[in-house]
Protein backbone atom coordinates (compact mmCIF):
# COMPACT_ATOMS: atom_id res chain seq x y z
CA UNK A 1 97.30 99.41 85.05
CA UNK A 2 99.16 100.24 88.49
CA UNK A 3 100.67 97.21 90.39
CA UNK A 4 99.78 96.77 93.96
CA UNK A 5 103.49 97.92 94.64
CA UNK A 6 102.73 100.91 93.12
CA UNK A 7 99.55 101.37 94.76
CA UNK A 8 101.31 100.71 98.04
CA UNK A 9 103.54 103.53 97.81
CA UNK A 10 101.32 105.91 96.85
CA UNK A 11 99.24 105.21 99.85
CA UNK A 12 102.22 105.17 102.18
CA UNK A 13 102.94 109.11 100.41
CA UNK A 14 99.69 109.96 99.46
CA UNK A 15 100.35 113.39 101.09
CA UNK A 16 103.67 113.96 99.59
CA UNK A 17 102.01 113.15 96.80
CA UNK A 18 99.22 115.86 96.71
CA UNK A 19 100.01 118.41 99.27
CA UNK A 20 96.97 120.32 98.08
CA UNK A 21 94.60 117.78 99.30
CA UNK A 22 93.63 119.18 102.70
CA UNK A 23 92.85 122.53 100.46
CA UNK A 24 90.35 120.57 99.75
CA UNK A 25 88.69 120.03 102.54
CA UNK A 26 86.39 122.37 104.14
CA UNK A 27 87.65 124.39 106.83
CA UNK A 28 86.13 123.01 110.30
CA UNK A 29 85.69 126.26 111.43
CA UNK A 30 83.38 126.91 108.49
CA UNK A 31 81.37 123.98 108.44
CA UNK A 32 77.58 125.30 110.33
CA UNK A 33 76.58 121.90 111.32
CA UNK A 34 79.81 121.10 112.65
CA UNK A 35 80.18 124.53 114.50
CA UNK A 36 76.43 124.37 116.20
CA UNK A 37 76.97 120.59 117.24
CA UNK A 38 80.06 122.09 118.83
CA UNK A 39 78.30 125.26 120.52
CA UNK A 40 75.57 123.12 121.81
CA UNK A 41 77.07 120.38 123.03
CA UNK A 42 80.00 122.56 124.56
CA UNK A 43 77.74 124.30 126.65
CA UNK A 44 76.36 121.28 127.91
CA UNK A 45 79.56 119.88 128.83
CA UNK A 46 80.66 122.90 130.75
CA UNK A 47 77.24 123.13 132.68
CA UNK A 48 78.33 119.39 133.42
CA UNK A 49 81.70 120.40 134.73
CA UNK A 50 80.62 123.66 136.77
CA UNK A 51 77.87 122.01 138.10
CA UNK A 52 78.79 121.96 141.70
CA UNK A 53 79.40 125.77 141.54
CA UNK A 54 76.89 127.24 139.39
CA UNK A 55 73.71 124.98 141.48
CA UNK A 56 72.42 127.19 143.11
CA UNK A 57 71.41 124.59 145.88
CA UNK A 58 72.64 121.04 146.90
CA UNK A 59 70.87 118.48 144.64
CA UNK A 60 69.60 115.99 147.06
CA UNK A 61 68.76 118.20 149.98
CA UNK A 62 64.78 117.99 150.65
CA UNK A 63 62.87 120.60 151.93
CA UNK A 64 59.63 119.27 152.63
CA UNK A 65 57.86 122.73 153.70
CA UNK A 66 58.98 124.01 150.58
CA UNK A 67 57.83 121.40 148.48
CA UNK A 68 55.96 121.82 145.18
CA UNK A 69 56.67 125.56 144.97
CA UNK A 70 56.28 127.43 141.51
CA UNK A 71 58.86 129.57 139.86
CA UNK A 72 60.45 132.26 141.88
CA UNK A 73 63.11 134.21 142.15
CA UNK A 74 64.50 131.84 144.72
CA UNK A 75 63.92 128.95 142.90
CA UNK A 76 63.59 129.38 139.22
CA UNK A 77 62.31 126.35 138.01
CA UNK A 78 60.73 125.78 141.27
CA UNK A 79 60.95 122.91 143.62
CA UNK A 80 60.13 119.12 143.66
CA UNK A 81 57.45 117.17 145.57
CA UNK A 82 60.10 116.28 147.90
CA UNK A 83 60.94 120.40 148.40
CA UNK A 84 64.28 120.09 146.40
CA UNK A 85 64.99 122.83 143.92
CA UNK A 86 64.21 121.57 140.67
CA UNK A 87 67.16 123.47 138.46
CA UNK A 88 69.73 122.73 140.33
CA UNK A 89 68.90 119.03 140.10
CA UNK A 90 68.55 119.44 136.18
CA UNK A 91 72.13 121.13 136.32
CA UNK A 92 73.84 118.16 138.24
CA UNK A 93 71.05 115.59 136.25
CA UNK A 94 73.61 117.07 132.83
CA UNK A 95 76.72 115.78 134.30
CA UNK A 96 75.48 112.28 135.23
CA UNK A 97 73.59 111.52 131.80
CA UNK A 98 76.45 113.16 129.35
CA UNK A 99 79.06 111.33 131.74
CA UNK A 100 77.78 108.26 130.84
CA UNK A 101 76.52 108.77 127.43
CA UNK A 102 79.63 109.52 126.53
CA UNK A 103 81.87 107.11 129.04
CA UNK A 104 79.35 104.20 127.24
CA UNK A 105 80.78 104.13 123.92
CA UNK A 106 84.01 103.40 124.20
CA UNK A 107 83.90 99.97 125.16
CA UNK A 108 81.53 98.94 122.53
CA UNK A 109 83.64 101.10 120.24
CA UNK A 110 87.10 99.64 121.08
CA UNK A 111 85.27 95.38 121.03
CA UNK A 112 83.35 95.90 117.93
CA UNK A 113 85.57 97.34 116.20
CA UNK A 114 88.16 95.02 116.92
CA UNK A 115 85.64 92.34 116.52
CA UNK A 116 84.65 93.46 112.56
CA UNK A 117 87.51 94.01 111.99
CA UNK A 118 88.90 90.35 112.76
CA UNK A 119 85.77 88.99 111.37
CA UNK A 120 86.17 90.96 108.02
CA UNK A 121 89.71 90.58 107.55
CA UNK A 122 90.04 86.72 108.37
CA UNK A 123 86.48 85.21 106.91
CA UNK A 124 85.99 82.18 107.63
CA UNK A 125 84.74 80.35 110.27
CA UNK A 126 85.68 83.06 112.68
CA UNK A 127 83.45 85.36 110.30
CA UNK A 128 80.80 83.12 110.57
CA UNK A 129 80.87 82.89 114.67
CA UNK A 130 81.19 86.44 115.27
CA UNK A 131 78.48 87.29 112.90
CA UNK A 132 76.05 84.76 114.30
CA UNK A 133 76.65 86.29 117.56
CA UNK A 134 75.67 89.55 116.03
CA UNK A 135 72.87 88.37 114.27
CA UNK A 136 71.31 87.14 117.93
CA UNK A 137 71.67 90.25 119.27
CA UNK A 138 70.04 92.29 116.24
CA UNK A 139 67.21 90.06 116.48
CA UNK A 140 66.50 91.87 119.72
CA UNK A 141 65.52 95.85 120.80
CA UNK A 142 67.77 97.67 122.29
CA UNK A 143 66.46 98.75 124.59
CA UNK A 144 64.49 95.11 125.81
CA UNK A 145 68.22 94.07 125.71
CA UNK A 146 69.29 96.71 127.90
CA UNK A 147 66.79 96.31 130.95
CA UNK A 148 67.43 92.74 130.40
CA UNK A 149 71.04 93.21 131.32
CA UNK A 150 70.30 95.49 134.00
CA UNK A 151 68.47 93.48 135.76
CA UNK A 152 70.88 90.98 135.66
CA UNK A 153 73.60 93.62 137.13
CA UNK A 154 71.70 95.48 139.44
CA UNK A 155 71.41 99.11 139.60
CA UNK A 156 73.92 101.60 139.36
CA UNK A 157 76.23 103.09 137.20
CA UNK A 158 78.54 100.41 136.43
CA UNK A 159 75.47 98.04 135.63
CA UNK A 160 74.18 100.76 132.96
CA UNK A 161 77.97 100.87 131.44
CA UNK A 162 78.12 96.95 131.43
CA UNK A 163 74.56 96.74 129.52
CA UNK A 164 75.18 99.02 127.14
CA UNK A 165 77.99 97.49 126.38
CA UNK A 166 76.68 94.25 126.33
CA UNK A 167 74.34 95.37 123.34
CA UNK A 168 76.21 98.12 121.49
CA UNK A 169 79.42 96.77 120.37
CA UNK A 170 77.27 94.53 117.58
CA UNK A 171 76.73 97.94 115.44
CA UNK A 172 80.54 98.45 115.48
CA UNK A 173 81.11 95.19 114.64
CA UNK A 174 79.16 95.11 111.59
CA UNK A 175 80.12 98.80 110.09
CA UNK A 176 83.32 97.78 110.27
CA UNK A 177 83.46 94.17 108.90
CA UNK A 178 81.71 95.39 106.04
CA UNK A 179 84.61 98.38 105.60
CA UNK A 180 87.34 96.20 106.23
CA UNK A 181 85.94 93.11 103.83
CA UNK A 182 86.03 96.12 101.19
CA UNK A 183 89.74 97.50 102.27
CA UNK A 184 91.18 94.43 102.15
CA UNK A 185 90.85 93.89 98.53
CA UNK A 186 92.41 97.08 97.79
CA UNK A 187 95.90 96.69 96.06
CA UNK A 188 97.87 98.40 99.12
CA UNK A 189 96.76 95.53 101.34
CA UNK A 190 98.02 93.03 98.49
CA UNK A 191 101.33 94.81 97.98
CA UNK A 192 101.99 94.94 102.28
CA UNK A 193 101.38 90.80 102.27
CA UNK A 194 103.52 90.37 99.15
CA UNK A 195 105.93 92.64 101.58
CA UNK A 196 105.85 90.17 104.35
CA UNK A 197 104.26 92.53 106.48
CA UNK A 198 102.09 90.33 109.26
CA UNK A 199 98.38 90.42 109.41
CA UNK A 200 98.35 92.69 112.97
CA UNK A 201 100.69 95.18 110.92
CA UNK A 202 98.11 95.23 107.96
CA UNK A 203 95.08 95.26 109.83
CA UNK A 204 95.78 97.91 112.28
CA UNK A 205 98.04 100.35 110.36
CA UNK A 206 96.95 100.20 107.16
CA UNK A 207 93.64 98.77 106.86
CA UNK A 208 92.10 100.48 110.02
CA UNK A 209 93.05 104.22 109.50
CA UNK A 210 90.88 103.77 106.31
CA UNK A 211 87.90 101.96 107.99
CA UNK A 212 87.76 103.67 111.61
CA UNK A 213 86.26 106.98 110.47
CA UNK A 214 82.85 105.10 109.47
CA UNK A 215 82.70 103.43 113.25
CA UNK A 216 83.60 107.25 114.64
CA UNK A 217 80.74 108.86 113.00
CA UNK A 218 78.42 106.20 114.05
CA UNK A 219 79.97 106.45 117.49
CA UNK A 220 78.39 110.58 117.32
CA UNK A 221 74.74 109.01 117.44
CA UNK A 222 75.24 105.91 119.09
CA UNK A 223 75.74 108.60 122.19
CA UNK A 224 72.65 110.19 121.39
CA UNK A 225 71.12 106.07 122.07
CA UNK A 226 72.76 105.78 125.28
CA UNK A 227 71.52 109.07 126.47
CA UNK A 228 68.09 108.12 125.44
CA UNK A 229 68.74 104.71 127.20
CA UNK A 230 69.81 106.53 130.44
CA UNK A 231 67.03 108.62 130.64
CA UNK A 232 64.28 105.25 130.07
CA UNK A 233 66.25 103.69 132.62
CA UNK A 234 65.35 106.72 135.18
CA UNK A 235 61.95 106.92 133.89
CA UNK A 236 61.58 103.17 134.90
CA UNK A 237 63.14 103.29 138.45
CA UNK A 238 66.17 100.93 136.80
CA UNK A 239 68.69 103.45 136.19
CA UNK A 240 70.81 105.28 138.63
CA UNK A 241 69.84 104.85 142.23
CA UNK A 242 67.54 107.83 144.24
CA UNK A 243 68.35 110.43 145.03
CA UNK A 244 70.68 111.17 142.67
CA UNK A 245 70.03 113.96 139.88
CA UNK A 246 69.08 111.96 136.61
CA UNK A 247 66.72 113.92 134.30
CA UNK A 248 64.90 110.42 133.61
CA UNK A 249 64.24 110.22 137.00
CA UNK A 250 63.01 114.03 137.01
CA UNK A 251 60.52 113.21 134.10
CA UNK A 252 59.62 110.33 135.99
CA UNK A 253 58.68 112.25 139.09
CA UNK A 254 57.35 115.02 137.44
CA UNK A 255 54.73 113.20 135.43
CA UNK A 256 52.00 112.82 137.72
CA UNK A 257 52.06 116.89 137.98
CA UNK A 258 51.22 117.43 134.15
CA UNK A 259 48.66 119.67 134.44
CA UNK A 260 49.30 121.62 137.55
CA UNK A 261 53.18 121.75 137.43
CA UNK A 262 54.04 121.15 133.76
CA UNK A 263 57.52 122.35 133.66
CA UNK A 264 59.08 119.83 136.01
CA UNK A 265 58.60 116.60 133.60
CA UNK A 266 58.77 119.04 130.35
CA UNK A 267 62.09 120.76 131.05
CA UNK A 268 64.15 117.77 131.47
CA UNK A 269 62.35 115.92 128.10
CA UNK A 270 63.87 119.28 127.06
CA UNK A 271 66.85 119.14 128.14
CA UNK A 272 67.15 115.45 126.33
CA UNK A 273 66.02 116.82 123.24
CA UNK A 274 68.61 119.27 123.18
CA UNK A 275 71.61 117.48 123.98
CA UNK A 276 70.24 115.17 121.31
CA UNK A 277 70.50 117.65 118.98
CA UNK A 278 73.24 118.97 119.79
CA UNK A 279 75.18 115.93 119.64
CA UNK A 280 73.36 114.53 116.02
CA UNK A 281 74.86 117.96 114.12
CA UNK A 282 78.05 116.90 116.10
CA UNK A 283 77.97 113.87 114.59
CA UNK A 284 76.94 114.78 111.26
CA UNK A 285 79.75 117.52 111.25
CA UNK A 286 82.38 115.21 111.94
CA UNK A 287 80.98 113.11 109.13
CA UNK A 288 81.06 115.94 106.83
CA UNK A 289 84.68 116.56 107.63
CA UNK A 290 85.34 112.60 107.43
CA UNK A 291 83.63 112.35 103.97
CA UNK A 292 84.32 115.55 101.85
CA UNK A 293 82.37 113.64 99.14
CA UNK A 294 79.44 113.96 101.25
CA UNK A 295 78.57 117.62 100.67
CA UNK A 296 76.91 119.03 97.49
């Protein structure tokens, strides 16, 4: 039977130890799911970043004479009841909803993981509180939660960061206090105390490389939940303010022109569908890389 010194130092050189172990591992490069997640969702992020110079027309700019117009070879996907053209606003409508899909996850990353990981490291009474608070909020839809807190902010894109926040971090906190409350029986952690190595020092160089990956993978889809939440939000008037580009707010616009005009509500829903997509086999590559155990 291996003491926990032992099992200390073979997790301080476990890659001394067995430099064949990345051998192991899949090749990124050759993983599909990871390398369509990445093709998707890196053409999405460069139509974000180009926007203002591939558009072929300024957003916001209404054209009232023009308004309602059908697919043309001026404007391709036509123009809005208000006369604006319709793809350029789905164009700019990319970088607002990935900015913030992916800009919304690193708060609740960063406080619920720090948050699960106190709670499943210490126990306790600080266990107890922390999970209660959880438990309140997962008694709740997300998304109920979310208007809720917008309301109480206001509109805007600071107000959609804050309430996302406000209701995310509790997933982080949970993945994680269950990972750590498993690490932290492990015979490493036992052989760092017996060390005299302090609890920060344990929990956040040792313990947390080995717990993180879980919260990172969830992170993948969790911005596949904000995106969805963006786009409600614009469908419901309470997201980002007119007349910004928001493709929530195109579906939202475009609804009451179903069955004369169908592609201006049905190429944003679209366009959410694919970033959605493209994001989940993101996700689920990462995972695959994370967790080589994972594949058949």
């Amino acid at each position: 039977m291996s003491t926990p010194t032992a099992a200390f130092l073979r997790f301080k050189n476990r890659r001394r130890a067995n430099p064949n172990r990345s051998r192991t591992l899949k090749p990124w490069y050759r993983n599909g799911t990871l390398m369509t997640g990445l093709a998707i969702t890196g053409v999405l992020v460069l139509i974000g970043l180009l926007a203002p110079w591939i558009a072929p027309y300024d957003p916001i700019h209404q054209d009232l004479q023009n308004a309602l117009q059908p697919p043309s070879a001026e404007h391709w996907l036509g123009t809005d009841k208000f006369g604006r053209d319709v793809l350029s606003r789905l164009i700019h409508g990319t970088t607002i909803d990935l900015r913030i899909g992916f800009l919304a996850v690193i708060i609740p990353f960063i406080v619920g993981t720090l948050a699960g990981a106190i709670a499943g490291y210490y126990g306790g009474w600080i266990d107890t509180v922390i999970m209660r608070i959880v438990d309140v909020f997962f008694a709740f839809p997300f998304y109920v939660l979310v208007i809720a807190f917008v309301f109480v902010f206001g509109n805007g894109e600071a107000s959609i960061y804050l309430a996302i926040a406000a209701v995310s971090w509790v997933s982080y906190a949970r993945i994680v206090r269950g990972e750590v409350i498993v690490a932290k029986q492990q015979d490493y952690v036992t052989a760092a105390k017996l060390a005299g190595y302090s609890d920060m020092r344990i929990l956040f160089r040792h313990i947390g490389p080995n717990v993180v990956s879980q919260a990172i993978v969830y992170g993948m889809s969790d911005i596949v939940m904000d995106i969805l939440a963006i786009v409600t939000l614009g469908y419901l008037g309470l997201g980002i303010a007119p007349p910004t580009a928001e493709w929530g707010s195109m579906i939202s616009d475009g609804k009451e022109f179903l069955t004369s005009m169908w592609w201006q509500a049905t190429i944003p829903g679209l366009a959410v569908v694919i970033t959605s997509l493209g994001v989940s086999l993101l996700g689920d590559g990462i995972a695959d890389q994370i967790s080589p155990e994972r594949r058949k």
